[in-house]
Protein backbone atom coordinates (compact mmCIF):
# COMPACT_ATOMS: atom_id res chain seq x y z
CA UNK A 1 74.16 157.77 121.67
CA UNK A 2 77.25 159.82 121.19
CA UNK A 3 77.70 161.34 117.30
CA UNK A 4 81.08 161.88 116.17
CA UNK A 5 81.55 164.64 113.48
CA UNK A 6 85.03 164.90 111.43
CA UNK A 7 86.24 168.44 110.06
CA UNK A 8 89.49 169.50 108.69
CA UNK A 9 90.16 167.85 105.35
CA UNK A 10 90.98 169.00 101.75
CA UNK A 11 92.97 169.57 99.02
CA UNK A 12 96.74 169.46 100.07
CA UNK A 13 100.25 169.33 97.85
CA UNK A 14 102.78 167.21 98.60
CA UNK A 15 104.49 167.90 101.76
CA UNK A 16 102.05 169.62 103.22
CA UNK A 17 100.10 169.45 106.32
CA UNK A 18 96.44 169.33 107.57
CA UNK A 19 94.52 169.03 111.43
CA UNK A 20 91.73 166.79 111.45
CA UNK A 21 89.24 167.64 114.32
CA UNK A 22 86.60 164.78 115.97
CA UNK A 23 83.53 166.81 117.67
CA UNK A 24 81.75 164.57 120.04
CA UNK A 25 78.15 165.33 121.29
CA UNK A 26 78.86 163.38 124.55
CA UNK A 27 81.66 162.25 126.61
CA UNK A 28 84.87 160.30 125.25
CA UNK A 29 85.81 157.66 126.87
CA UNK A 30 88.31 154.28 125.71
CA UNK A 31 90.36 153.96 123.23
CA UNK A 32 89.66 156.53 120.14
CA UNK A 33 91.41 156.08 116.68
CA UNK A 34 91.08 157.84 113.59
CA UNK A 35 90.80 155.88 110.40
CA UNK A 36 90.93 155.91 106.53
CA UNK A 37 89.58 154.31 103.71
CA UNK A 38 91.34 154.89 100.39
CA UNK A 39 89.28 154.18 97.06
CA UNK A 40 88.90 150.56 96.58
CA UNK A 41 90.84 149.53 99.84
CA UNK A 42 89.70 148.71 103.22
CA UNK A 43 89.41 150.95 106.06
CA UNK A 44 92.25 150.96 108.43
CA UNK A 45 93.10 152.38 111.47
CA UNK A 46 95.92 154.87 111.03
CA UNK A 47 96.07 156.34 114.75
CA UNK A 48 94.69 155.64 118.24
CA UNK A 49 94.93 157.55 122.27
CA UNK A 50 93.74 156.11 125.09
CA UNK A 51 91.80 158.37 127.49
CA UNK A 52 95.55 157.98 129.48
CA UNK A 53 96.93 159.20 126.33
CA UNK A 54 98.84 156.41 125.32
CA UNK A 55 99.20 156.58 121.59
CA UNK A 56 99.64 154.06 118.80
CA UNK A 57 100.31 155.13 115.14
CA UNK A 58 100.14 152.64 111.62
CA UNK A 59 103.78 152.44 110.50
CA UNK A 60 102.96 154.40 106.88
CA UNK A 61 102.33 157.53 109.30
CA UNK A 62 104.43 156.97 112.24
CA UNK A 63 106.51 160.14 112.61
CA UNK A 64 104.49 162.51 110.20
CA UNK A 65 101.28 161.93 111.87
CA UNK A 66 100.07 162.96 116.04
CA UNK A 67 97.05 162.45 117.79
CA UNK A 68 96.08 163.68 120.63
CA UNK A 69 92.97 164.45 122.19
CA UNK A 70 90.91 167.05 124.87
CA UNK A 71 88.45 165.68 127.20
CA UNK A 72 87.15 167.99 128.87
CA UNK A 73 86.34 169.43 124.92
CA UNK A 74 85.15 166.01 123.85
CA UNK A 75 87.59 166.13 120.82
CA UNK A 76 90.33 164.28 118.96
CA UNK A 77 92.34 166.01 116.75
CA UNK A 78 94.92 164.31 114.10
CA UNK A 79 97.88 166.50 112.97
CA UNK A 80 99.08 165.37 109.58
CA UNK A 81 102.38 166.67 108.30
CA UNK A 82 104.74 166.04 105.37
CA UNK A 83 101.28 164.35 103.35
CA UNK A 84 101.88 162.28 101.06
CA UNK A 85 99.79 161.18 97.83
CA UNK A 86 99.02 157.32 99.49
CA UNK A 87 97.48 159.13 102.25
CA UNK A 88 94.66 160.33 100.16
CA UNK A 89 91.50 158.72 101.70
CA UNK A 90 88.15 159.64 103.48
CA UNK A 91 89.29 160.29 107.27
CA UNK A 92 86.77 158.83 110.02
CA UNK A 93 86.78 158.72 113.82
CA UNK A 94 85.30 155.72 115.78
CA UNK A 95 86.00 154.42 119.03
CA UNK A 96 88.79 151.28 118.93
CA UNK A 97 87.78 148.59 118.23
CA UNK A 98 85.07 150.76 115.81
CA UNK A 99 81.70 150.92 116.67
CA UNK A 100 79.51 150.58 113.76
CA UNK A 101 76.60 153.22 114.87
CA UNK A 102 79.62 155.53 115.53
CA UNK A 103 80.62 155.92 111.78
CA UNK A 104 80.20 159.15 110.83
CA UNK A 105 80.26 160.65 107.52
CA UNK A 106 84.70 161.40 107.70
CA UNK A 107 86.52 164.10 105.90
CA UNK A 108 88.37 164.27 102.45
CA UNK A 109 91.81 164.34 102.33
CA UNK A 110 93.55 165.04 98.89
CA UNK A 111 97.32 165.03 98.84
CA UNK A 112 98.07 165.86 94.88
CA UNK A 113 99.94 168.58 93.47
């Protein structure tokens, strides 16, 4: 069974920018998406690639936010620019539609000044 593992968040100011990385312990393949879940909201899917590279992004990130993903590296990465305080949340990376032994344990993002 493949094990995802998220890196890359922390503290950020407003306007800022951080690169989320998915490490995979086995091949990629589908549909991959990188989600959030905010305190007391649900998780939602903020950005997917298909192994063709065909992207979709959650219109509160369209523009500010790219995926993209390597693999012969087995990796997804998330480029997040111009943050903003509402995208403060726990950052995960799952297969689309999520797989729930895929969940891994995310990465904090904090977007405060």
């Amino acid at each position: 069974q493949v094990q995802l593992v998220e890196s890359g968040g922390g503290l950020v100011q407003p306007g800022g920018s951080l690169r989320l990385s998915c490490a995979a312990s086995g091949s990629l393949f589908g549909r991959m998406g990188w989600y959030r879940q905010a305190p007391e909201k649900q998780r939602e899917l903020v950005a997917s690639i298909t192994h063709t590279v065909s992207t979709y992004y959650a219109d509160s990130v369209k523009g500010r936010f790219t995926i993209s993903r390597d693999n012969a590296k087995n990796t997804v990465t998330l480029q997040m620019n111009s943050l903003k305080p509402e995208d403060t949340a726990v950052y995960y990376c799952n297969l689309v539609p999520a797989a729930p032994p895929y969940w891994g344990q995310g990465t904090p993002v904090t977007v405060s000044s």
